[in-house]
N, C-alpha and C. Protein backbone atom coordinates (compact mmCIF):
# COMPACT_ATOMS: atom_id res chain seq x y z
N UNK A 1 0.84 -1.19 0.00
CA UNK A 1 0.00 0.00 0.00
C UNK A 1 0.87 1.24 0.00
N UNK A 2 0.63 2.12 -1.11
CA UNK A 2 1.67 3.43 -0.82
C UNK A 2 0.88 4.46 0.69
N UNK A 3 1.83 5.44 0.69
CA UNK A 3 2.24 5.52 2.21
C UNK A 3 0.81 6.88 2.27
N UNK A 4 -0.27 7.14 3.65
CA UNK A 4 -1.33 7.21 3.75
C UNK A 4 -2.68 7.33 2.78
N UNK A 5 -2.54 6.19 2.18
CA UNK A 5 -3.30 5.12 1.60
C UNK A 5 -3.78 3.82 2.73
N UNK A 6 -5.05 4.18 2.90
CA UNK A 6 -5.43 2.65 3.78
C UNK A 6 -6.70 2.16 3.24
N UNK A 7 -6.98 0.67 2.83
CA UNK A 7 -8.19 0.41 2.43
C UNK A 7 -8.23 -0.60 3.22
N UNK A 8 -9.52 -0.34 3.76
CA UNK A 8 -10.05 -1.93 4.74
C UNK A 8 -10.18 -3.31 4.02
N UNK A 9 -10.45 -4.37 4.91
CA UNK A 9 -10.52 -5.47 4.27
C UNK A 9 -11.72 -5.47 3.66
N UNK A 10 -12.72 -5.01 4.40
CA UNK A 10 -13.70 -4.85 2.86
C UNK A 10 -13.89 -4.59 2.10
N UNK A 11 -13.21 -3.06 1.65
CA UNK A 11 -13.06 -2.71 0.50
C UNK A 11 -13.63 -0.82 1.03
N UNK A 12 -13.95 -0.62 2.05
CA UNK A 12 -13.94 0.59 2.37
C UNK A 12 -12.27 1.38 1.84
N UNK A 13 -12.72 2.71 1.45
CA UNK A 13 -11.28 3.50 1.68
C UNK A 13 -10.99 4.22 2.82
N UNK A 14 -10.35 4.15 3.81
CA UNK A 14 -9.99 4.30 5.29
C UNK A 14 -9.38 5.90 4.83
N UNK A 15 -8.66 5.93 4.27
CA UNK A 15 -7.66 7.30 4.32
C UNK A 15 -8.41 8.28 3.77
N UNK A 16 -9.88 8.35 3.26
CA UNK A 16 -11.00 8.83 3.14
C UNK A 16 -12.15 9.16 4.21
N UNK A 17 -11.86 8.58 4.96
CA UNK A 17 -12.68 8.14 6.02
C UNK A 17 -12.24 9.93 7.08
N UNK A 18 -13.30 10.88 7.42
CA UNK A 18 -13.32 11.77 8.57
C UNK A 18 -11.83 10.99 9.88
N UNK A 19 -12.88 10.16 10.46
CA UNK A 19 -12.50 9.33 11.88
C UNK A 19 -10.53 9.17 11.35
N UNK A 20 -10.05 8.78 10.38
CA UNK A 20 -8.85 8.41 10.04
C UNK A 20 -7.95 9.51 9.59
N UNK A 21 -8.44 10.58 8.83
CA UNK A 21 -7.83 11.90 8.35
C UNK A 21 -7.18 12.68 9.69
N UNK A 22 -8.11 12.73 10.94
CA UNK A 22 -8.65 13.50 12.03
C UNK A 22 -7.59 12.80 12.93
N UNK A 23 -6.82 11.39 12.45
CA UNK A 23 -6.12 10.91 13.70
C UNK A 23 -6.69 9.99 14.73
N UNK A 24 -8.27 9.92 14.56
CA UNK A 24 -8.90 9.34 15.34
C UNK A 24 -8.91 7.49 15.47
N UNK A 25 -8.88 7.24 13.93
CA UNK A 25 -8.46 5.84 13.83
C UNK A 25 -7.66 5.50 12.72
N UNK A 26 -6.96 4.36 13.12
CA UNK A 26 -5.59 3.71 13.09
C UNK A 26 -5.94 3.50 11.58
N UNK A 27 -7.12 3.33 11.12
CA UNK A 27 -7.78 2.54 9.56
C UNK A 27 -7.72 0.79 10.29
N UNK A 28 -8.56 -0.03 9.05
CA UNK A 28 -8.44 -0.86 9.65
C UNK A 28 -7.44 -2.17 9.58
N UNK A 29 -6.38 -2.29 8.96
CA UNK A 29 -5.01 -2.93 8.89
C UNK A 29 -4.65 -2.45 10.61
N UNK A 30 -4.48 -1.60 10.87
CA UNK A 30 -3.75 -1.28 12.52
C UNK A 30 -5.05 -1.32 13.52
N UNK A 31 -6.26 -0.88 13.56
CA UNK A 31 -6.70 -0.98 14.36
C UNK A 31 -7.30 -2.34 15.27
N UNK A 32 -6.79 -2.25 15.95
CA UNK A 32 -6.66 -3.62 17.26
C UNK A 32 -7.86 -3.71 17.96
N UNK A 33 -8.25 -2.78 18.26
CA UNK A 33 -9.93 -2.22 18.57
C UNK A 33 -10.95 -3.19 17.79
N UNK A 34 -10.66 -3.42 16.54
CA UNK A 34 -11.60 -4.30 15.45
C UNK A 34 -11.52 -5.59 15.29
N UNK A 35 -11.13 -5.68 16.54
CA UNK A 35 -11.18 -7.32 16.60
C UNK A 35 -12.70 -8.27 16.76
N UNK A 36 -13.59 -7.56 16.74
CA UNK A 36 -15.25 -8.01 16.36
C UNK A 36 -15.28 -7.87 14.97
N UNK A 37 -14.50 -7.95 14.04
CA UNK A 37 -15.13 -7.88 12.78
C UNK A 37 -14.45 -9.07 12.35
N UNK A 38 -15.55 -9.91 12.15
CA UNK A 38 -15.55 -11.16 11.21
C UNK A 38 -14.41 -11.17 9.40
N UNK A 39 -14.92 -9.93 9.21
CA UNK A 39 -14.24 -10.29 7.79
C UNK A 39 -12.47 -9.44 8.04
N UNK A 40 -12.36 -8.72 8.63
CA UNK A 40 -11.01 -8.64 9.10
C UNK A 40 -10.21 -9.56 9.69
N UNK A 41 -10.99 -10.77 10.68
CA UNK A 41 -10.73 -12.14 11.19
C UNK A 41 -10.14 -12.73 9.90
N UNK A 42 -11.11 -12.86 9.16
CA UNK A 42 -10.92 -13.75 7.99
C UNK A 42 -9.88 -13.31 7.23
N UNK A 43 -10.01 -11.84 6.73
CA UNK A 43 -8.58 -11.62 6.03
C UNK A 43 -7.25 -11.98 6.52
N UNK A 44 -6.99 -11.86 7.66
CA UNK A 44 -6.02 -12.01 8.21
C UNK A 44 -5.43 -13.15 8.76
N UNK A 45 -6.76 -14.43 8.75
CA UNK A 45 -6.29 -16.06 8.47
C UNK A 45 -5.81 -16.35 7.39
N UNK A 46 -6.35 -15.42 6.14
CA UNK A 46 -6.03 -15.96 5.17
C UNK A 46 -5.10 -15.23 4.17
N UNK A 47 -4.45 -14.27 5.13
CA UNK A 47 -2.83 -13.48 4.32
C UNK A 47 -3.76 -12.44 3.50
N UNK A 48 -5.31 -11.72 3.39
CA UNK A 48 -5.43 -11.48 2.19
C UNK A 48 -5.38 -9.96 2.60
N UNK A 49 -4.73 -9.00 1.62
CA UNK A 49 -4.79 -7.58 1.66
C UNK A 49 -6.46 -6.87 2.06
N UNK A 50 -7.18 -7.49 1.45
CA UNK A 50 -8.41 -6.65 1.13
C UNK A 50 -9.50 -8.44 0.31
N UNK A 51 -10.78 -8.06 0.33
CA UNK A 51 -11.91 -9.85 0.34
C UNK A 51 -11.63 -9.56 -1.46
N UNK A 52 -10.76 -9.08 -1.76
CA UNK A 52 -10.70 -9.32 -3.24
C UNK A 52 -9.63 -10.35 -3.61
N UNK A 53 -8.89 -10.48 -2.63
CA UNK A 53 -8.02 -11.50 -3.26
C UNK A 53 -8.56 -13.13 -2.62
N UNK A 54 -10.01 -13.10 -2.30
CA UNK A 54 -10.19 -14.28 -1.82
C UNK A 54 -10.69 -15.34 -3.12
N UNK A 55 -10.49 -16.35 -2.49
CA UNK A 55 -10.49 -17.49 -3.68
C UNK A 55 -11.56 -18.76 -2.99
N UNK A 56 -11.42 -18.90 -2.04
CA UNK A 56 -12.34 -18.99 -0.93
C UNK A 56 -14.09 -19.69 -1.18
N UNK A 57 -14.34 -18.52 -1.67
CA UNK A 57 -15.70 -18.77 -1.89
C UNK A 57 -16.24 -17.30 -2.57
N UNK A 58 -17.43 -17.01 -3.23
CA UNK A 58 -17.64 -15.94 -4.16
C UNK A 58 -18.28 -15.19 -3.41
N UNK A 59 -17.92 -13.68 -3.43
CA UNK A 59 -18.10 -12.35 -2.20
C UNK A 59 -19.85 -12.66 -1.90
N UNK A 60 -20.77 -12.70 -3.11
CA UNK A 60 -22.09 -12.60 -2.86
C UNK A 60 -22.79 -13.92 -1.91
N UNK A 61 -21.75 -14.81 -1.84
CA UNK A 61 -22.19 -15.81 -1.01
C UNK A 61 -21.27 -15.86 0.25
N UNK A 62 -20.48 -15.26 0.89
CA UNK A 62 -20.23 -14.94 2.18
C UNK A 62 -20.38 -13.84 3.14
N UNK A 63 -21.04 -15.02 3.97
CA UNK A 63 -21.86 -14.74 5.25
C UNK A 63 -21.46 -13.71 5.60
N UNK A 64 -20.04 -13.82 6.10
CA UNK A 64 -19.24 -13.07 6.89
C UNK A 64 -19.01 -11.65 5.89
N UNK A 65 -19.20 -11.41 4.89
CA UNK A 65 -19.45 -10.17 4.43
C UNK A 65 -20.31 -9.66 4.35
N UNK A 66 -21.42 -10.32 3.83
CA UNK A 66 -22.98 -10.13 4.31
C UNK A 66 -23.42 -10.25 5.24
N UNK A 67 -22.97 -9.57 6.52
CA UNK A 67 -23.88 -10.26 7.67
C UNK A 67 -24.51 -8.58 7.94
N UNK A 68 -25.67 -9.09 9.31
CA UNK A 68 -26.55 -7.72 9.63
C UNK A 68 -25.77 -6.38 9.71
N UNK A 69 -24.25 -6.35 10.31
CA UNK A 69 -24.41 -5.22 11.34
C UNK A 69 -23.75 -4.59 9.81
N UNK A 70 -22.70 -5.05 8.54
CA UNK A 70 -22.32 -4.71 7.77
C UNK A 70 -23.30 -4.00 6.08
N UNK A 71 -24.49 -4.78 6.55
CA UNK A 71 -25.89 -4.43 5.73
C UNK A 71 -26.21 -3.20 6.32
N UNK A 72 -26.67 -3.01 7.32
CA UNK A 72 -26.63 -1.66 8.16
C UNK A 72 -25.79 -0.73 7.89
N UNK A 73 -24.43 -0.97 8.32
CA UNK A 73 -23.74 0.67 7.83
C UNK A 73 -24.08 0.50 6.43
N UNK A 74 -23.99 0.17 5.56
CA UNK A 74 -24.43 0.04 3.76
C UNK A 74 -25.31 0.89 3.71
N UNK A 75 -26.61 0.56 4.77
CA UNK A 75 -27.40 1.27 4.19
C UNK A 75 -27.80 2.65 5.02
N UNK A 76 -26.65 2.66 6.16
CA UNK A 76 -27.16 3.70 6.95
C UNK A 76 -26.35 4.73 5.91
N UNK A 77 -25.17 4.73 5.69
CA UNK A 77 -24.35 5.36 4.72
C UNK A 77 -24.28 5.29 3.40
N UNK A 78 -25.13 4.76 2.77
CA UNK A 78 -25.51 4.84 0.97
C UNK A 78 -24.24 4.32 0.71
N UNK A 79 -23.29 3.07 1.01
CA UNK A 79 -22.11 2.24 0.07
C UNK A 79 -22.29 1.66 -0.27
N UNK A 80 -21.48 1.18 -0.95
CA UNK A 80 -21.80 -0.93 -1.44
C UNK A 80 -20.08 -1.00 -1.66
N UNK A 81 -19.83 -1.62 -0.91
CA UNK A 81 -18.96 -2.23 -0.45
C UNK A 81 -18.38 -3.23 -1.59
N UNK A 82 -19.54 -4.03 -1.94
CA UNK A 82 -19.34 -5.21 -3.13
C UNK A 82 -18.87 -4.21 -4.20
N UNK A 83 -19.32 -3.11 -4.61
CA UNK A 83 -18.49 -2.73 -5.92
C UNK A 83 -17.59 -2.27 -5.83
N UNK A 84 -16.98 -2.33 -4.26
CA UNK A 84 -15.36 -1.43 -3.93
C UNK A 84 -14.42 -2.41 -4.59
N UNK A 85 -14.66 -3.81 -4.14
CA UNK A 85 -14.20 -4.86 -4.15
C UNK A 85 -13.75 -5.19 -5.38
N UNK A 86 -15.27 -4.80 -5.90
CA UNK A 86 -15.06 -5.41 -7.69
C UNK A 86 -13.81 -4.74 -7.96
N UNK A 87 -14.11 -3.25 -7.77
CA UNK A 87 -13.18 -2.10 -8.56
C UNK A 87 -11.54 -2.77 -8.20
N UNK A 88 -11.85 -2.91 -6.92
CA UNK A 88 -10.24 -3.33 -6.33
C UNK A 88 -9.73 -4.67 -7.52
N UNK A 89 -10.65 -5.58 -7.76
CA UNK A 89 -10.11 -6.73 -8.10
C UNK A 89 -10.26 -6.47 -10.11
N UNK A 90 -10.49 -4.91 -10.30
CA UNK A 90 -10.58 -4.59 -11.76
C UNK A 90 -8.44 -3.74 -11.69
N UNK A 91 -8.76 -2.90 -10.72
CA UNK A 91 -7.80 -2.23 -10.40
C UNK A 91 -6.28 -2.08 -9.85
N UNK A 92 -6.83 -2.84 -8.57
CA UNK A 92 -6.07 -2.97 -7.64
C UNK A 92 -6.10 -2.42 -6.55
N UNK A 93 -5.97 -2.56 -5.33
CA UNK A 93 -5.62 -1.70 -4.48
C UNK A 93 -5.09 -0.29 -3.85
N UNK A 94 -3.91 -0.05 -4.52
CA UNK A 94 -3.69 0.80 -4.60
C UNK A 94 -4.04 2.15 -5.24
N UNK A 95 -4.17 1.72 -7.22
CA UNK A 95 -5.25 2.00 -7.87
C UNK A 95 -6.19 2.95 -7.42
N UNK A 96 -7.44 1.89 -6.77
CA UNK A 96 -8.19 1.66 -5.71
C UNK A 96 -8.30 3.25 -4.98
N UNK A 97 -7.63 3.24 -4.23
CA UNK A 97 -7.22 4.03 -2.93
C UNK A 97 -7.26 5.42 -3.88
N UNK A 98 -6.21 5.64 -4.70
CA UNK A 98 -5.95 6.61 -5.52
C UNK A 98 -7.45 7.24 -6.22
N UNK A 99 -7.55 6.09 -7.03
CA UNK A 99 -9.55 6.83 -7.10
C UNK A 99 -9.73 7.31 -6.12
N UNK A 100 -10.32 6.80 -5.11
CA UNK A 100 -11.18 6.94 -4.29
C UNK A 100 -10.87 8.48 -3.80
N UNK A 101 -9.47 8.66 -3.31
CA UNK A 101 -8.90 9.97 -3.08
C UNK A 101 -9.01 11.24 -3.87
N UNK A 102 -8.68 10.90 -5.37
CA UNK A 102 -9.54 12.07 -6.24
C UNK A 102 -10.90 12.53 -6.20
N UNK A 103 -11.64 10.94 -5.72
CA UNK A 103 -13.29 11.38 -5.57
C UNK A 103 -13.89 11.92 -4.28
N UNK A 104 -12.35 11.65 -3.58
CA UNK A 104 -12.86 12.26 -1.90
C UNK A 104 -14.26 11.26 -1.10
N UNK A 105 -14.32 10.33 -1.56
CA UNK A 105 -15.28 9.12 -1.01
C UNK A 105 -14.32 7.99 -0.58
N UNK A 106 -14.90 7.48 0.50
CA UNK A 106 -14.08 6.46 0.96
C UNK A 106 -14.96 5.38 0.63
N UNK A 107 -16.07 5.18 0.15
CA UNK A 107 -16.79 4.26 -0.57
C UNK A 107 -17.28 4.77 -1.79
N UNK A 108 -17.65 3.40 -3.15
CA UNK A 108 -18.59 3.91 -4.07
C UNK A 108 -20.13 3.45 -3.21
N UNK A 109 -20.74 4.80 -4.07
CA UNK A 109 -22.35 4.99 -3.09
C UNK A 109 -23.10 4.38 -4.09
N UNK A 110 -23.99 3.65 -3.40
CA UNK A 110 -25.13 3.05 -3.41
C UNK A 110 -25.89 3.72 -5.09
C-alpha cells in the first residue's frame, strides 16, 4: 500500500474516512480495537490484503461479508462495499485508494 493510503478489508477506503484523516483511527489494517469484525478475522487467516483477493468462496455468497451489522452501515451510509471490491479486483488496491482519493469518497455509493 503506498504511504497514507489505507483500504479496509472490505473494500472501504480508510484514508477517506473523517475518523482516520482526524487521527482518530488507526484505519483498519492497525486498528486492534476491530477485533469483532468477522471479515477482518478472515482476512487475516487468510494473508489477504483486502476480500478481493479471496479465492475462498464468491463475495455474494459470504456470510461473513454479508452479515446484519455490515448491511446496516451500507445502508445507513448509501455504500456498497461489493463494488469497492469489484473495482479493487478490476484495479487494484492501490489504484483503488488513488480513485477513491480524487473522488474524496471512501466508498462507491449506493
Amino acid at each position: 500500500m503506498i504511504e497514507n493510503f489505507n483500504v479496509a478489508f472490505c473494500g472501504l477506503c480508510c484514508s477517506e474516512c473523517g475518523s482516520f484523516k482526524k487521527g482518530k483511527c488507526a484505519g483498519c489494517h492497525a486498528n486492534e480495537k476491530a477485533s469483532w469484525c468477522e471479515i477482518r478475522k478472515c482476512c487475516q487467516e487468510n494473508s489477504y490484503l483486502t476480500c478481493a483477493d479471496c479465492r475462498i468462496i464468491p463475495l455474494k455468497e459470504c456470510k461473513k461479508y454479508h452479515n446484519f451489522f455490515a448491511k446496516l452501515i451500507g445502508w445507513v451510509s448509501r455504500t456498497d462495499r461489493s463494488k469497492c471490491i469489484d473495482r479493487i479486483k478490476e484495479i487494484g488496491s492501490e489504484a483503488f485508494a488513488k480513485e477513491m482519493h480524487e473522488l474524496k469518497q471512501m466508498s462507491i455509493k449506493k
